[in-house]
C-alpha atoms as a PDB file:
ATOM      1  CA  UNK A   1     -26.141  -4.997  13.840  1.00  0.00           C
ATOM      2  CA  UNK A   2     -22.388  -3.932  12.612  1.00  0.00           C
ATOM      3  CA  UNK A   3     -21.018  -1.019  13.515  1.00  0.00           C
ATOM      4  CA  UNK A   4     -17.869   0.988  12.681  1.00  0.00           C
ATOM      5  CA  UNK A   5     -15.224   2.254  14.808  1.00  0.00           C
ATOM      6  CA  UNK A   6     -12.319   4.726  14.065  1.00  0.00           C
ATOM      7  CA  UNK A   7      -9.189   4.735  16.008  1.00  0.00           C
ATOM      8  CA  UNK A   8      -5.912   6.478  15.986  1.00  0.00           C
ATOM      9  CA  UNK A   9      -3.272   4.307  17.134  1.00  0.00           C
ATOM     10  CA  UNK A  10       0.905   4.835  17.343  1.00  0.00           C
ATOM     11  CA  UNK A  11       1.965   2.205  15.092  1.00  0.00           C
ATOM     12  CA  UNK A  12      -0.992   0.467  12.266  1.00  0.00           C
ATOM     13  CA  UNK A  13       1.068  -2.201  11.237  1.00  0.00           C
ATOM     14  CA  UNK A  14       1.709  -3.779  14.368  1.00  0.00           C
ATOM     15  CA  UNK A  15      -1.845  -3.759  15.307  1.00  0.00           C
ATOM     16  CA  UNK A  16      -2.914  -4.978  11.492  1.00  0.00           C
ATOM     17  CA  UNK A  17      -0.721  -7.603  12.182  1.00  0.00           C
ATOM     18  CA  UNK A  18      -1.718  -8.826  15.696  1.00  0.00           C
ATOM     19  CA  UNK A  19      -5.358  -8.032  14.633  1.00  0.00           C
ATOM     20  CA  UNK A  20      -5.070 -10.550  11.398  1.00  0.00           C
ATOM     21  CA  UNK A  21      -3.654 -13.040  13.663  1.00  0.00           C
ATOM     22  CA  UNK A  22      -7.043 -13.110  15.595  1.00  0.00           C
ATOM     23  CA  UNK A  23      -9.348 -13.439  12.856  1.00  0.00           C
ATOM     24  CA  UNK A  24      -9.980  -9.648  11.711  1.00  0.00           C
ATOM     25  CA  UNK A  25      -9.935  -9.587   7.524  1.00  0.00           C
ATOM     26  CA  UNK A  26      -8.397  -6.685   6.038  1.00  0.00           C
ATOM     27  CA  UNK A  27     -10.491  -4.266   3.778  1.00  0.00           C
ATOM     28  CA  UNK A  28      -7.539  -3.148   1.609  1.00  0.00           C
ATOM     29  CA  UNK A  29      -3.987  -2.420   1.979  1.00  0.00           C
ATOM     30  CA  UNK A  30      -2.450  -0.389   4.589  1.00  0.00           C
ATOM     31  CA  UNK A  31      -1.930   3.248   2.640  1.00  0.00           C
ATOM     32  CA  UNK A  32      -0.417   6.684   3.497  1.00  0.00           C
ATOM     33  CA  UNK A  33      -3.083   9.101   2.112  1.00  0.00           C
ATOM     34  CA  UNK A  34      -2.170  12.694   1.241  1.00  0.00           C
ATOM     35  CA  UNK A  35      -3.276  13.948   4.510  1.00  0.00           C
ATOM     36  CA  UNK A  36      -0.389  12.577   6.481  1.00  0.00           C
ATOM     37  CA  UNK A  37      -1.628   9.270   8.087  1.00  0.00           C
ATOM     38  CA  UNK A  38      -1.341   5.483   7.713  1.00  0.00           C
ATOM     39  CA  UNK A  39      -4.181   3.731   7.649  1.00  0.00           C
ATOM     40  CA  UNK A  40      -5.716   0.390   7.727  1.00  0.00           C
ATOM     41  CA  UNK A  41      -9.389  -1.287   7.596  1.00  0.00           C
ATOM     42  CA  UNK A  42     -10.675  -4.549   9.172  1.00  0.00           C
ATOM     43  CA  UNK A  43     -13.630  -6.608   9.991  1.00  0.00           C
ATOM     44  CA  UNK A  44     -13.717  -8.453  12.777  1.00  0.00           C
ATOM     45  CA  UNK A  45     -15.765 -11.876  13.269  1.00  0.00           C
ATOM     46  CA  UNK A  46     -18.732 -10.183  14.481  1.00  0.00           C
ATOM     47  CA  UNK A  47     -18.925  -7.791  10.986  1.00  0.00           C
ATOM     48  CA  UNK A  48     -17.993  -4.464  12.670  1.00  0.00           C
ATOM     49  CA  UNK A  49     -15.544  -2.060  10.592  1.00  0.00           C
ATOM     50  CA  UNK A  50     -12.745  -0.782  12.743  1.00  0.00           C
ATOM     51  CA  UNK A  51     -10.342   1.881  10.703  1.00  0.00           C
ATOM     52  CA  UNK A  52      -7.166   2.129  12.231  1.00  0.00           C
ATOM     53  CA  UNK A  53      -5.180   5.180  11.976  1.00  0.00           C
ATOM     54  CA  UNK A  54      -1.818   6.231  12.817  1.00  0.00           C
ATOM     55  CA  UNK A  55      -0.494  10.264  12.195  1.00  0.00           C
ATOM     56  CA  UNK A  56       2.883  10.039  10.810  1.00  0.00           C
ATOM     57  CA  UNK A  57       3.134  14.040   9.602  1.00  0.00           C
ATOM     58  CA  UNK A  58       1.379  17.075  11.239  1.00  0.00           C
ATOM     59  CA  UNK A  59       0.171  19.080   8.225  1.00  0.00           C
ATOM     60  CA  UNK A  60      -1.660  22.270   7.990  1.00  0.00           C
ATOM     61  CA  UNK A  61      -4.419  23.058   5.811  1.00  0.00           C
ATOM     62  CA  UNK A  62      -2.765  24.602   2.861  1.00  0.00           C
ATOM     63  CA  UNK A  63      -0.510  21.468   2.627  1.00  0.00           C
ATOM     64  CA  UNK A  64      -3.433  18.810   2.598  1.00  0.00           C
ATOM     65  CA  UNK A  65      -5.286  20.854  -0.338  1.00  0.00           C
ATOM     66  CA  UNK A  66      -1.734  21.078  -2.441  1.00  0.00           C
ATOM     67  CA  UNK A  67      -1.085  17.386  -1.907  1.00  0.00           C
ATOM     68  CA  UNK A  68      -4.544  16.287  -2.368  1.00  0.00           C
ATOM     69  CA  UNK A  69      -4.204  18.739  -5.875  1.00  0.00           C
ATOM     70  CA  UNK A  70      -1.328  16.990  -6.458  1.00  0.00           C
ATOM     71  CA  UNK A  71      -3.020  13.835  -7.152  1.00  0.00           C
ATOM     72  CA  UNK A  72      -5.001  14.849  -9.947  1.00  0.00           C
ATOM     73  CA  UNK A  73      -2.564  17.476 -11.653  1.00  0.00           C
ATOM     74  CA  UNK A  74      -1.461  15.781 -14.822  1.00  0.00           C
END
């Protein structure tokens, strides 16, 4: 049975990359969501979900909610 598995790691593109190179599919691009991360999604050959993430700003709550307004405001 597949399982998931979250990790924060220092750099997401490195480990995308060496990832890839033994056999893990991406599950999107690599993105920089409002909340101040990079992150990445794979499966690996046996099905499980790993999400990679890497915190590239430290943010406090007031700044998440005006970013993440931000994205809808026309």
């Amino acid at each position: 049975m597949p399982v998931s598995f979250a990790l924060r790691v220092e750099d997401v593109n490195a480990l995308v990359a060496r990832a890839q190179a033994a056999g893990c599919t991406p599950e999107g691009e690599v993105e920089d969501p409002f909340y101040g991360s990079r992150s990445a999604e794979l499966r690996d050959a046996f099905g499980h979900r790993w999400t990679l993430e890497q915190q590239l700003e430290q943010l406090d709550n007031d700044e998440i909610r005006q970013r993440f307004a931000a994205m809808f405001a026309g």
